[in-house]
N, C-alpha and C. Protein backbone atom coordinates (compact mmCIF):
# COMPACT_ATOMS: atom_id res chain seq x y z
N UNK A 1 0.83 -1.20 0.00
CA UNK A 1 0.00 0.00 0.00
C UNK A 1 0.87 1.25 0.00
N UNK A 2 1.51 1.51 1.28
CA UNK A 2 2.77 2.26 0.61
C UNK A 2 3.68 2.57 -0.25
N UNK A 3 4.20 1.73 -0.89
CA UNK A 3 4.92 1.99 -2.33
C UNK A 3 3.80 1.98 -3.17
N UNK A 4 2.96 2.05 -3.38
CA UNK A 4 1.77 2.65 -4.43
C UNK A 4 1.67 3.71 -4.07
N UNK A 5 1.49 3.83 -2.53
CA UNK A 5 1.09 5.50 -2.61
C UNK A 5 2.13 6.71 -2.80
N UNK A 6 3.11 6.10 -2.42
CA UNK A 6 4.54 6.62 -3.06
C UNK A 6 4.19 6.94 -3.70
N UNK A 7 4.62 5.97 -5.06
CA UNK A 7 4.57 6.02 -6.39
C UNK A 7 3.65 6.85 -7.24
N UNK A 8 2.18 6.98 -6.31
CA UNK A 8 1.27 7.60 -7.50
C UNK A 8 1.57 8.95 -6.70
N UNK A 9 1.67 9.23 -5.34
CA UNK A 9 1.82 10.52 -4.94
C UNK A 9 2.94 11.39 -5.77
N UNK A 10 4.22 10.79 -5.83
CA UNK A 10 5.63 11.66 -6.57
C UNK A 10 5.04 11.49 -7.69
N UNK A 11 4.18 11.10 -8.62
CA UNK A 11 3.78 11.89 -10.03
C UNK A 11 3.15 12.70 -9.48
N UNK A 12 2.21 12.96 -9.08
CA UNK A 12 1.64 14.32 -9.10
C UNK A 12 2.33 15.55 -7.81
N UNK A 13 2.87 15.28 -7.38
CA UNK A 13 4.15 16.34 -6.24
C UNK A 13 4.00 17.53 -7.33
N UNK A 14 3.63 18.54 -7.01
CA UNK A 14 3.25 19.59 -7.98
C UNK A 14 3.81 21.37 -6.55
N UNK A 15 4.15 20.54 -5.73
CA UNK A 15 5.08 22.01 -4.75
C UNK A 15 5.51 21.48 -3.96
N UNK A 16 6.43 22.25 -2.68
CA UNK A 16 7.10 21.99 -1.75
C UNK A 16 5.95 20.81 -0.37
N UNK A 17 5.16 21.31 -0.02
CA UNK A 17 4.15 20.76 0.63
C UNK A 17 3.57 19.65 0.07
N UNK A 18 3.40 19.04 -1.11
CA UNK A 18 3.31 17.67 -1.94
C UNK A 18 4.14 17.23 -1.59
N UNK A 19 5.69 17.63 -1.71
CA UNK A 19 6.53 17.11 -2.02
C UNK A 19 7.27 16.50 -0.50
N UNK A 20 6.87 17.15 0.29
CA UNK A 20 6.51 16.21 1.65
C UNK A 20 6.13 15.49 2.34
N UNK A 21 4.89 15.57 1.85
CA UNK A 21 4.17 14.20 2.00
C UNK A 21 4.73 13.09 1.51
N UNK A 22 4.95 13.17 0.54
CA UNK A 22 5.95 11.55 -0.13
C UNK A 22 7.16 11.58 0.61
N UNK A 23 7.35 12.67 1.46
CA UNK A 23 9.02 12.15 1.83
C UNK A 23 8.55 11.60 3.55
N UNK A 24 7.52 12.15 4.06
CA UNK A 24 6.60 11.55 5.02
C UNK A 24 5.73 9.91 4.99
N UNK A 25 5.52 9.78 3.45
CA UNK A 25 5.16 8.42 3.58
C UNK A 25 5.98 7.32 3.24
N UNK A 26 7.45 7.87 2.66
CA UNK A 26 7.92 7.09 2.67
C UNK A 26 8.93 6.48 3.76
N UNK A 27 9.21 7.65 5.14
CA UNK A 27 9.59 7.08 6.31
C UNK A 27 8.34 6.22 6.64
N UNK A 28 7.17 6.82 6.31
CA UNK A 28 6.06 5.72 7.34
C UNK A 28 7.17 4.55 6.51
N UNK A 29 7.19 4.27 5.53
CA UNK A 29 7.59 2.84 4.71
C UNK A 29 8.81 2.12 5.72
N UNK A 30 9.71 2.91 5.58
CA UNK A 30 11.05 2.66 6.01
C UNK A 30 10.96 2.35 7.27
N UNK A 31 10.22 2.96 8.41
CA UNK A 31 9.94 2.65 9.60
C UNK A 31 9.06 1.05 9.99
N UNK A 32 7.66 1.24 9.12
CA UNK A 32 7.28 -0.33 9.65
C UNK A 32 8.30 -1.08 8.92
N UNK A 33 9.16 -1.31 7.67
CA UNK A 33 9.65 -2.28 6.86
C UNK A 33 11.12 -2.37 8.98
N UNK A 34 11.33 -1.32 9.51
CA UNK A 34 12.52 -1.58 10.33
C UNK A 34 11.38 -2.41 11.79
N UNK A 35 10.08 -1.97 11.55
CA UNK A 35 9.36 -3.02 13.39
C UNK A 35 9.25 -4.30 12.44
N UNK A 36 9.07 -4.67 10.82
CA UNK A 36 8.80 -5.78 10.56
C UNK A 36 10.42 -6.48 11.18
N UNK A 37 11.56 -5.99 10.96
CA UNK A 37 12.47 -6.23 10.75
C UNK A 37 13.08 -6.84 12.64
N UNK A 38 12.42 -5.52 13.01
CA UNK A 38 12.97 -6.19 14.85
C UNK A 38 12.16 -7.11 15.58
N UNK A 39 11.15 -7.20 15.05
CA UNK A 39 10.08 -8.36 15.15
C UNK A 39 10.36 -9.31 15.20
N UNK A 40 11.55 -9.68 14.11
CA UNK A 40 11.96 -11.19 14.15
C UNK A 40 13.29 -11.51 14.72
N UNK A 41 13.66 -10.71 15.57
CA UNK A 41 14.48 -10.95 16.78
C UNK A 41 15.75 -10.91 16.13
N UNK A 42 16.65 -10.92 17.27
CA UNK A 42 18.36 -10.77 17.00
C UNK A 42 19.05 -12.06 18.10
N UNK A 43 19.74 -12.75 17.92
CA UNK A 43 20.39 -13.56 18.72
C UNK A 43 22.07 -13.22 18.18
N UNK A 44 22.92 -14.12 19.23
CA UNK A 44 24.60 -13.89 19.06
C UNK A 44 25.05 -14.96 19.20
N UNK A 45 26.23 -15.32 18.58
CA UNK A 45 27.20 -16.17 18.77
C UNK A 45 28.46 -15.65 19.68
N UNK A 46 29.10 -15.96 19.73
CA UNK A 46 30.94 -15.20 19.74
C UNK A 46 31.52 -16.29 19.87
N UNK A 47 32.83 -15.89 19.29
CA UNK A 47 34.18 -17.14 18.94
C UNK A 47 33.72 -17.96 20.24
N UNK A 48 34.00 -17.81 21.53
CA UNK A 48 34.22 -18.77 22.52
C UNK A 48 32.89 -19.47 23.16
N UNK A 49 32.03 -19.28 21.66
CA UNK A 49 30.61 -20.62 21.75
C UNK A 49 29.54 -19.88 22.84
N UNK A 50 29.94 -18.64 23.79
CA UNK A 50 28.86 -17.77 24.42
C UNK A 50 27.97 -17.40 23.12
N UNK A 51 26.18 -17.50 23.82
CA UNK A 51 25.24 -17.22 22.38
C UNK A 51 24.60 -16.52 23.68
N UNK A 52 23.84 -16.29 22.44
CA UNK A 52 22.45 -15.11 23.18
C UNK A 52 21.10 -15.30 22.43
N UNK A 53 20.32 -16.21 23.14
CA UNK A 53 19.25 -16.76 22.38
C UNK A 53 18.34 -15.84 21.11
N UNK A 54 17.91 -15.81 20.62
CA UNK A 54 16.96 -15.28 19.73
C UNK A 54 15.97 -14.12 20.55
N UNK A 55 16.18 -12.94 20.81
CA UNK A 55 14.89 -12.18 21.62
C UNK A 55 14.53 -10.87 20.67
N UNK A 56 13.72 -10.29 21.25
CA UNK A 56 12.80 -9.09 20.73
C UNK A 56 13.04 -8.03 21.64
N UNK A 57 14.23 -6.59 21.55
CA UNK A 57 14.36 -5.75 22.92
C UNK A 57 12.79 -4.92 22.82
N UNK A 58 11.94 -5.14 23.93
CA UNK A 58 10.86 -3.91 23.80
C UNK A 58 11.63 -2.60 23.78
N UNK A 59 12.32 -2.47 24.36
CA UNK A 59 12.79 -0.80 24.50
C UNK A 59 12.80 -0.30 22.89
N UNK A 60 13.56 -1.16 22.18
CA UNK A 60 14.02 -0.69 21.16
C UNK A 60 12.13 -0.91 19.98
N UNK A 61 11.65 -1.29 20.17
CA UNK A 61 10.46 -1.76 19.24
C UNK A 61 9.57 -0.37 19.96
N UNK A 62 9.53 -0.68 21.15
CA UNK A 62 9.09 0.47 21.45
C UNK A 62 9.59 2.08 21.59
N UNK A 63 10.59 2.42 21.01
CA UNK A 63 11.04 3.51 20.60
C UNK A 63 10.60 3.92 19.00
N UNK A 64 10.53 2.91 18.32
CA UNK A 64 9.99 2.80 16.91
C UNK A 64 8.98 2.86 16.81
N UNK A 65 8.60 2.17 17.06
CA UNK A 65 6.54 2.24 17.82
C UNK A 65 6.30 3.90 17.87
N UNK A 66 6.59 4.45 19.02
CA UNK A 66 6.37 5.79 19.24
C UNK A 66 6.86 6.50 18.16
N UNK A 67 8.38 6.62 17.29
CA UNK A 67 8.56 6.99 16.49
C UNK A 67 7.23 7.43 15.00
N UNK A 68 7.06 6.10 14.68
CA UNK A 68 6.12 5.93 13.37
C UNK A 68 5.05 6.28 14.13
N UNK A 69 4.20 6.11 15.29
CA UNK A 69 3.37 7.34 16.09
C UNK A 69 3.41 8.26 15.30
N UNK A 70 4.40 9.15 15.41
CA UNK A 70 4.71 10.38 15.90
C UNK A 70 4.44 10.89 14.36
N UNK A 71 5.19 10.28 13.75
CA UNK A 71 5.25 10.20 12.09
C UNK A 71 3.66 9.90 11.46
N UNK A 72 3.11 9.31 11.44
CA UNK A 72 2.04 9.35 11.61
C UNK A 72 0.90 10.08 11.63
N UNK A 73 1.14 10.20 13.22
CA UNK A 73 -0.03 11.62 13.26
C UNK A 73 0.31 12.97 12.87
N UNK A 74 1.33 13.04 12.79
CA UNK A 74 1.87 14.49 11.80
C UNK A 74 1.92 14.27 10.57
N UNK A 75 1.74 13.35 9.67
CA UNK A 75 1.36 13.09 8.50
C UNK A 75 -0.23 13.12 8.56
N UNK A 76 -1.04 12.64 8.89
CA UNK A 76 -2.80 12.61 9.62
C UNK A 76 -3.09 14.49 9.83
N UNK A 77 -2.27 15.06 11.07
CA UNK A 77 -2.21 16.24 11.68
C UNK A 77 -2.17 17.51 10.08
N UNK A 78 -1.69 16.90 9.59
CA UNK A 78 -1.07 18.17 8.60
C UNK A 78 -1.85 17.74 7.11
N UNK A 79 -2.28 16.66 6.55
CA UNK A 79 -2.32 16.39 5.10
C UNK A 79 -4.18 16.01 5.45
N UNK A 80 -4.43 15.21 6.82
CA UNK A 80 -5.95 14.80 6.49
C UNK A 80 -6.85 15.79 7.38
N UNK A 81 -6.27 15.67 8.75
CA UNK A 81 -7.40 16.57 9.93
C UNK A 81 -8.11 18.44 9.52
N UNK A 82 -6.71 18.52 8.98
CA UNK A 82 -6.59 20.14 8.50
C UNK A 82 -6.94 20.07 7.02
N UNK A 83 -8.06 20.42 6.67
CA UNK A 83 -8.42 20.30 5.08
C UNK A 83 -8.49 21.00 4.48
N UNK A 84 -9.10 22.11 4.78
CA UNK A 84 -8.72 23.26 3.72
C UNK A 84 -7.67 24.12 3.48
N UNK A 85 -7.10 24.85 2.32
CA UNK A 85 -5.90 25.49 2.24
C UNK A 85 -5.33 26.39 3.09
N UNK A 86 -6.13 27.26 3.80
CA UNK A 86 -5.79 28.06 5.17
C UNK A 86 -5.20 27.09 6.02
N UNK A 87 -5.83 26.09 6.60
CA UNK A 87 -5.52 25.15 7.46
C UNK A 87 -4.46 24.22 7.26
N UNK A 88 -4.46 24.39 6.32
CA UNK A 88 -3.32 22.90 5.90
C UNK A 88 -1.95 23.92 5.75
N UNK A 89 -2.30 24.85 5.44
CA UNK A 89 -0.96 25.86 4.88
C UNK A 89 0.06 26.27 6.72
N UNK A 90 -1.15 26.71 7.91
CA UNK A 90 -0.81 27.16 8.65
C UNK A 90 -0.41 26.35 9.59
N UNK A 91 -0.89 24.77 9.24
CA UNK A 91 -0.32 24.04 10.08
C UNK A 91 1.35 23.17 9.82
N UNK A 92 0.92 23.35 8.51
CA UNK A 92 2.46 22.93 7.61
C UNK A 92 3.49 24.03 8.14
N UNK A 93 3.18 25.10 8.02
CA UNK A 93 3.97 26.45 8.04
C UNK A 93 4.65 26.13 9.46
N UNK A 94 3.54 26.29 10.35
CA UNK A 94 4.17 25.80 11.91
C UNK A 94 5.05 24.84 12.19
N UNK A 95 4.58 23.41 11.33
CA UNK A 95 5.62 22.21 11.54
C UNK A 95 6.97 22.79 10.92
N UNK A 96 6.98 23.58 9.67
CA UNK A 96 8.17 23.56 9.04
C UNK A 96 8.99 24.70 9.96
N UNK A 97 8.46 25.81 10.76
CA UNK A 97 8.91 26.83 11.23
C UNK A 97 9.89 26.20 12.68
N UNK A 98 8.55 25.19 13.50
CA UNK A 98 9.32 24.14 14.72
C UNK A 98 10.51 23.51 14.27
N UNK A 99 11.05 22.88 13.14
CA UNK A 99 12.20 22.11 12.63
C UNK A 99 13.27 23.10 12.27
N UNK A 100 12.87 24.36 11.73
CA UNK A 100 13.99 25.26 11.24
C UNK A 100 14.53 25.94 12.67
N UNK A 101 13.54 25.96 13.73
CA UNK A 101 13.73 26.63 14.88
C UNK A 101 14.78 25.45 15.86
N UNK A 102 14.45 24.57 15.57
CA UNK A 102 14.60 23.31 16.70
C UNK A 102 16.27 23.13 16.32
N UNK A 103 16.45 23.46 14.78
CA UNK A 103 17.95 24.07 14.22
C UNK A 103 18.96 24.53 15.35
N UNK A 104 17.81 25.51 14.92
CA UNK A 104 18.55 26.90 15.54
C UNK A 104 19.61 26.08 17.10
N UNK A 105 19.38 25.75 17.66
CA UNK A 105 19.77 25.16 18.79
C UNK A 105 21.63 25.23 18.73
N UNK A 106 21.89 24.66 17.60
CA UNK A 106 23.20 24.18 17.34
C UNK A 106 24.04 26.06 16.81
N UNK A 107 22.85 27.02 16.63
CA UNK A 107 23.92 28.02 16.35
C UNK A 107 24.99 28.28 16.49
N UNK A 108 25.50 28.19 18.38
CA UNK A 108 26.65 28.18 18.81
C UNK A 108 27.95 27.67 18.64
N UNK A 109 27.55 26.39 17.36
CA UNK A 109 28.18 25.73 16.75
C UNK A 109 29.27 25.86 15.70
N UNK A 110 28.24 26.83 15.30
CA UNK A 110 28.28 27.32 13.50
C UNK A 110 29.78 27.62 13.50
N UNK A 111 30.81 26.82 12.38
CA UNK A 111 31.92 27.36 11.98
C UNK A 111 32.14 27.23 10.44
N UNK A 112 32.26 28.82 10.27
CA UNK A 112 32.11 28.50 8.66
C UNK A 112 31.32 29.80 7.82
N UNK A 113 31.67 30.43 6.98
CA UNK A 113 30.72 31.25 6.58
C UNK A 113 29.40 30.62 5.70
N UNK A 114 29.58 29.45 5.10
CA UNK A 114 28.73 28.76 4.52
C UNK A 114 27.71 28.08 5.69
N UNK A 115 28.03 27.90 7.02
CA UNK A 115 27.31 27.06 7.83
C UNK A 115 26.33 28.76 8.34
N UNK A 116 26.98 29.96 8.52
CA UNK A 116 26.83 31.11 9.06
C UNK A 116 25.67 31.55 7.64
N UNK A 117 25.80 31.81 6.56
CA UNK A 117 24.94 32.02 5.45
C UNK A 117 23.49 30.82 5.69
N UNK A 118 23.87 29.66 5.94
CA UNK A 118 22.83 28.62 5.74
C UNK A 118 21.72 29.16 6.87
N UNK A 119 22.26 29.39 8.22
CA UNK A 119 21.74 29.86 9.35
C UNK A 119 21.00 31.22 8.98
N UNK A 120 21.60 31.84 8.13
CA UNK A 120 20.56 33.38 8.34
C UNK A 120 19.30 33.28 6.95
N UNK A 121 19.78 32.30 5.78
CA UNK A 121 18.76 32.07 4.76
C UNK A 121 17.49 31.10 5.26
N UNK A 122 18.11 30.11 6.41
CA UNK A 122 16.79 29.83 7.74
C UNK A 122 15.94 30.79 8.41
N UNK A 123 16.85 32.32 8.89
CA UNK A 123 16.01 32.59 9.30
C UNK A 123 15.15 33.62 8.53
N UNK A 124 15.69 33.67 7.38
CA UNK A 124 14.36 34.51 6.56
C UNK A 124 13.45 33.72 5.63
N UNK A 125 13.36 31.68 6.10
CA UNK A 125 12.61 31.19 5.76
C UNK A 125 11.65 31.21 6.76
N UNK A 126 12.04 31.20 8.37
CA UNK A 126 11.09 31.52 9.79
C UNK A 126 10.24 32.53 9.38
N UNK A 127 10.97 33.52 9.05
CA UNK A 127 10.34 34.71 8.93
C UNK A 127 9.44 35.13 7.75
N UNK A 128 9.72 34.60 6.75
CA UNK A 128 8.75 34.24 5.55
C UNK A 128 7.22 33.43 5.47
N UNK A 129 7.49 32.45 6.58
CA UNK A 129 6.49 31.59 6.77
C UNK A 129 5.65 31.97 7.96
N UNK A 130 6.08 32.76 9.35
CA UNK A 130 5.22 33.51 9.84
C UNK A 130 4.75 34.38 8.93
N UNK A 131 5.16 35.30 8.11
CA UNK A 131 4.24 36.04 7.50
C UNK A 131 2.98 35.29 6.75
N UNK A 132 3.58 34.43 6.04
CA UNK A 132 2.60 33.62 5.33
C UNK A 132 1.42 32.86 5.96
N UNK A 133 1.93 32.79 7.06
CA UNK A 133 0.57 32.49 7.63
C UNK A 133 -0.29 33.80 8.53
N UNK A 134 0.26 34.90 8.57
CA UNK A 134 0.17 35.75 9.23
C UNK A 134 -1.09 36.53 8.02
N UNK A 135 -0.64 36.18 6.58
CA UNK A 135 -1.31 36.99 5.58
C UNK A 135 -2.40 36.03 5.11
N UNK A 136 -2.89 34.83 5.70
CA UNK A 136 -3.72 33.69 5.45
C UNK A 136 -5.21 34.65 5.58
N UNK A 137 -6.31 34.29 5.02
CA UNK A 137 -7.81 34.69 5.73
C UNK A 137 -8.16 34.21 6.91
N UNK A 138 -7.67 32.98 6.69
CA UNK A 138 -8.22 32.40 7.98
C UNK A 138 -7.33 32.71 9.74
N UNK A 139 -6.37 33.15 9.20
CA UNK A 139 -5.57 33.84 10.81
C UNK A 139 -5.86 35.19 10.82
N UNK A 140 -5.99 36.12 9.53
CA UNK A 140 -6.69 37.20 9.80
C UNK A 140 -8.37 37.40 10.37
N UNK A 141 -8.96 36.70 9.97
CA UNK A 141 -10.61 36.12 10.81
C UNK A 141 -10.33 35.68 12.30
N UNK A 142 -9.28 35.22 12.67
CA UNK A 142 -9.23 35.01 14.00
C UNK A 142 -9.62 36.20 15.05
N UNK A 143 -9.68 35.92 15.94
CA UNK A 143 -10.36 36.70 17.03
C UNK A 143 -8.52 36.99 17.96
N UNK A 144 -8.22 38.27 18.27
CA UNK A 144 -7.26 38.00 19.30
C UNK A 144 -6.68 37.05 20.34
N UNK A 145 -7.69 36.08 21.01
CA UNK A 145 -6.74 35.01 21.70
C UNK A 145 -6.56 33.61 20.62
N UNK A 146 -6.91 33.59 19.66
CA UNK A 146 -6.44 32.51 18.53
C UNK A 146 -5.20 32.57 17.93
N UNK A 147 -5.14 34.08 17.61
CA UNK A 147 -4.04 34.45 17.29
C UNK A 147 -3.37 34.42 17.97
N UNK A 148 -3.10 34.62 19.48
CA UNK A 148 -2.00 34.31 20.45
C UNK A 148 -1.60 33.18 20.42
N UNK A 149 -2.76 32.32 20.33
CA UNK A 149 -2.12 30.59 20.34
C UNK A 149 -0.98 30.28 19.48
N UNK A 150 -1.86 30.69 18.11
CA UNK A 150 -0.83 30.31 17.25
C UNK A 150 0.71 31.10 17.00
N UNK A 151 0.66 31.89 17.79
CA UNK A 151 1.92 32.94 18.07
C UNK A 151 2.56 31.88 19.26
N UNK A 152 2.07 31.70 19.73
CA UNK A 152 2.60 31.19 21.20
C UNK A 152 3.29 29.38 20.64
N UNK A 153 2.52 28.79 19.89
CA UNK A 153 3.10 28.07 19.29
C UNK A 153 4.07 28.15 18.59
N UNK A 154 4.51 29.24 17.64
CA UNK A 154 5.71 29.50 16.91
C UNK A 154 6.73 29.81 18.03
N UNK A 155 6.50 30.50 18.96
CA UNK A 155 7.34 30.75 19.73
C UNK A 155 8.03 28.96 20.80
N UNK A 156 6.98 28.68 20.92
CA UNK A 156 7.39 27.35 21.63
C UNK A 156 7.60 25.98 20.55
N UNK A 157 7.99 26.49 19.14
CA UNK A 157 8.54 25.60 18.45
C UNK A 157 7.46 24.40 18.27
N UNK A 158 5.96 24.58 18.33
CA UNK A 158 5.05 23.55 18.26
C UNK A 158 3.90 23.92 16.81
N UNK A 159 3.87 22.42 16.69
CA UNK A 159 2.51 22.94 15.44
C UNK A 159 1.39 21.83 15.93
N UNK A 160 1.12 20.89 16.53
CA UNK A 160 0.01 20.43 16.81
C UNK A 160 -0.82 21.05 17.37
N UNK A 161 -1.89 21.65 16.24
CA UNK A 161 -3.20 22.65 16.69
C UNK A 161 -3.97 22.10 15.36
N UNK A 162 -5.49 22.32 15.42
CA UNK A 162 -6.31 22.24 14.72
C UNK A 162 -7.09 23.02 14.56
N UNK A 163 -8.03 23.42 13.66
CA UNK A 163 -9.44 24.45 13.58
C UNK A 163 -10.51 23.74 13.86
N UNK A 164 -11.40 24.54 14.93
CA UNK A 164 -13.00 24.01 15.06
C UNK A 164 -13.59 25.64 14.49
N UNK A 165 -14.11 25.34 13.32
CA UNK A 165 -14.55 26.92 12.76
C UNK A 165 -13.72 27.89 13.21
N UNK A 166 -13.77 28.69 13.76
CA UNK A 166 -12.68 29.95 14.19
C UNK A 166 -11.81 29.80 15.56
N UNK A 167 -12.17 28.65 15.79
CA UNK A 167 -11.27 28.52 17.04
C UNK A 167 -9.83 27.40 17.00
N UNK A 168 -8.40 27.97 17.38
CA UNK A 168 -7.46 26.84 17.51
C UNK A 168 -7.51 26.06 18.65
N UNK A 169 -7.51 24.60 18.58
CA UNK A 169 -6.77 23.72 19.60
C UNK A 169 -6.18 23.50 19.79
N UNK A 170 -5.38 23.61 20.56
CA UNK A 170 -3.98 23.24 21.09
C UNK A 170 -4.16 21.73 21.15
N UNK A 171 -3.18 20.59 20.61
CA UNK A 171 -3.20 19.18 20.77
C UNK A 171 -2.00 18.70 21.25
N UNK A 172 -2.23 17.67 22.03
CA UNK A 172 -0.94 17.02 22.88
C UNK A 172 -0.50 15.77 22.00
N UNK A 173 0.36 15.36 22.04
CA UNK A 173 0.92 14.34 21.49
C UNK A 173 -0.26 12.51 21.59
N UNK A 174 -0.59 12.74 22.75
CA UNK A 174 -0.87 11.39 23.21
C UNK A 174 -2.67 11.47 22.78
N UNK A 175 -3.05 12.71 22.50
CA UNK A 175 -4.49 12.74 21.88
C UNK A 175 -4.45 12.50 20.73
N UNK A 176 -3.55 12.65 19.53
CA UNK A 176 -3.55 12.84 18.27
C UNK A 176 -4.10 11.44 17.68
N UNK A 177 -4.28 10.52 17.93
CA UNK A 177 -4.95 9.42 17.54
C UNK A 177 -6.56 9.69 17.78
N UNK A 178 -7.26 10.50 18.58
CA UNK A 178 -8.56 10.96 18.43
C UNK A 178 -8.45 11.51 17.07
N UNK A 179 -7.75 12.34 16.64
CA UNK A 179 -7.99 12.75 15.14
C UNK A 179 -7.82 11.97 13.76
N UNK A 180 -7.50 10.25 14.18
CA UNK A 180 -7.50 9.74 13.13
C UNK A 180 -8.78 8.80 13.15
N UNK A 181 -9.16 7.94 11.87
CA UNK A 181 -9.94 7.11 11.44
C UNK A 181 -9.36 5.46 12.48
N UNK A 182 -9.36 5.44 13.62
CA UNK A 182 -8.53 4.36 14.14
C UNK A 182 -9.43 4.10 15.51
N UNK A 183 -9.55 2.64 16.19
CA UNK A 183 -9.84 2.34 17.00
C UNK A 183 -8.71 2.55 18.31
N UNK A 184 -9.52 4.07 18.86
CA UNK A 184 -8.56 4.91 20.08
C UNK A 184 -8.32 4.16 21.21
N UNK A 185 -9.04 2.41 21.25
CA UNK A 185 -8.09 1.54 22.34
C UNK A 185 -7.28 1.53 22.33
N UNK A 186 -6.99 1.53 20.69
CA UNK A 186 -5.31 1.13 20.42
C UNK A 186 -4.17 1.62 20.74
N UNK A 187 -4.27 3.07 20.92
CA UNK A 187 -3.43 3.91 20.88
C UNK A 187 -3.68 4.52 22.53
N UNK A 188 -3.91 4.44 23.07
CA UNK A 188 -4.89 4.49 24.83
C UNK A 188 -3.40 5.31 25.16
N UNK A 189 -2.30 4.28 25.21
CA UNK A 189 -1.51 4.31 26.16
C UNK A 189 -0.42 4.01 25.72
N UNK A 190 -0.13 4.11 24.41
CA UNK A 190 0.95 3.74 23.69
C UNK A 190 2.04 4.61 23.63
N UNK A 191 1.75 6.03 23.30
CA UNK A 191 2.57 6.86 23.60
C UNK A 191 3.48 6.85 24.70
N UNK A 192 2.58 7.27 25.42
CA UNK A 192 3.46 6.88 26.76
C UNK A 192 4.05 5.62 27.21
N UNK A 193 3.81 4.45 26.75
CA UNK A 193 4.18 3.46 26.89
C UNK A 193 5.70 3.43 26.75
């Protein structure tokens, strides 16, 4: 199902935001093809005949688990929940603004005028994409504390929010399975798990 949807999605990738989604479904790919993969366990030998039976580490399945989660509902969060172009634009904008920001971290790093150039053409992509959502209808229709949210989100490097008509929600990680087509036993306690 995935490499079809690949496949038919990158023909039609027609902008930057298409062109994400396929790079989003194809970690979903890469990720279950790695739980099919730890699923079937790891065992050891070594020269002096010590083995290590055949097992399954939860830690590690369950780091992946949460991973493709995460992947997931921000693929769900951004391409299905949020449907119209205001919405889909401002929530994309946010995810892409949290990753360029979440960057930023390593500034102190920077050696190099090319690493120093890369850093400031980031930040007049930050700053491009607040506007762009800043010049949306639908954030201009907002009411003053909506607009704070979603300010307050750029500032705290977050984009999980949704629209109920004119109002934003703020969403937590471990709810985001209420917003999909999925039986929410499943996901109860998984996150945190």
């Amino acid at each position: 199902f995935l490499i079809t949807t690949i496949n038919e999605h990158r023909v039609s990738t027609s902008n930057v935001m298409e062109g994400e989604a396929t790079l989003l479904l194809q970690m979903m790919l890469t990720k279950t093809l790695h739980i099919k993969s730890i699923i079937k366990g790891v065992s050891f030998s070594s020269k002096n005949e010590i083995s290590l039976n055949n097992i399954i580490d939860p830690t590690v399945l369950a780091v992946l688990i949460r991973n493709t989660y995460e992947t997931v509902s921000m693929f769900n969060l951004i391409y299905r929940v949020n449907k119209s172009g205001d919405e889909r634009t401002i929530v994309y904008n946010l995810w892409t603004i949290a990753g360029l920001k979440y960057r930023k971290r390593f500034e102190h790093m920077i050696s190099g005028e090319e690493n120093a150039n890369k850093l400031q053409t980031e930040q007049e992509s930050i700053n491009y994409l607040i506007s762009a959502i800043q010049n949306t209808v639908l954030y201009q229709n907002l009411d003053k504390e909506n607009k704070a949210k979603i300010k307050n989100q750029i500032k705290n490097k977050e984009y999980l929010i949704r629209f109920d008509n004119n109002r934003v929600l703020i969403l937590h990680w471990q709810e985001l399975s209420k917003t999909m087509d999925c039986n929410e036993d499943y996901f109860k306690s998984i996150y945190t798990y």
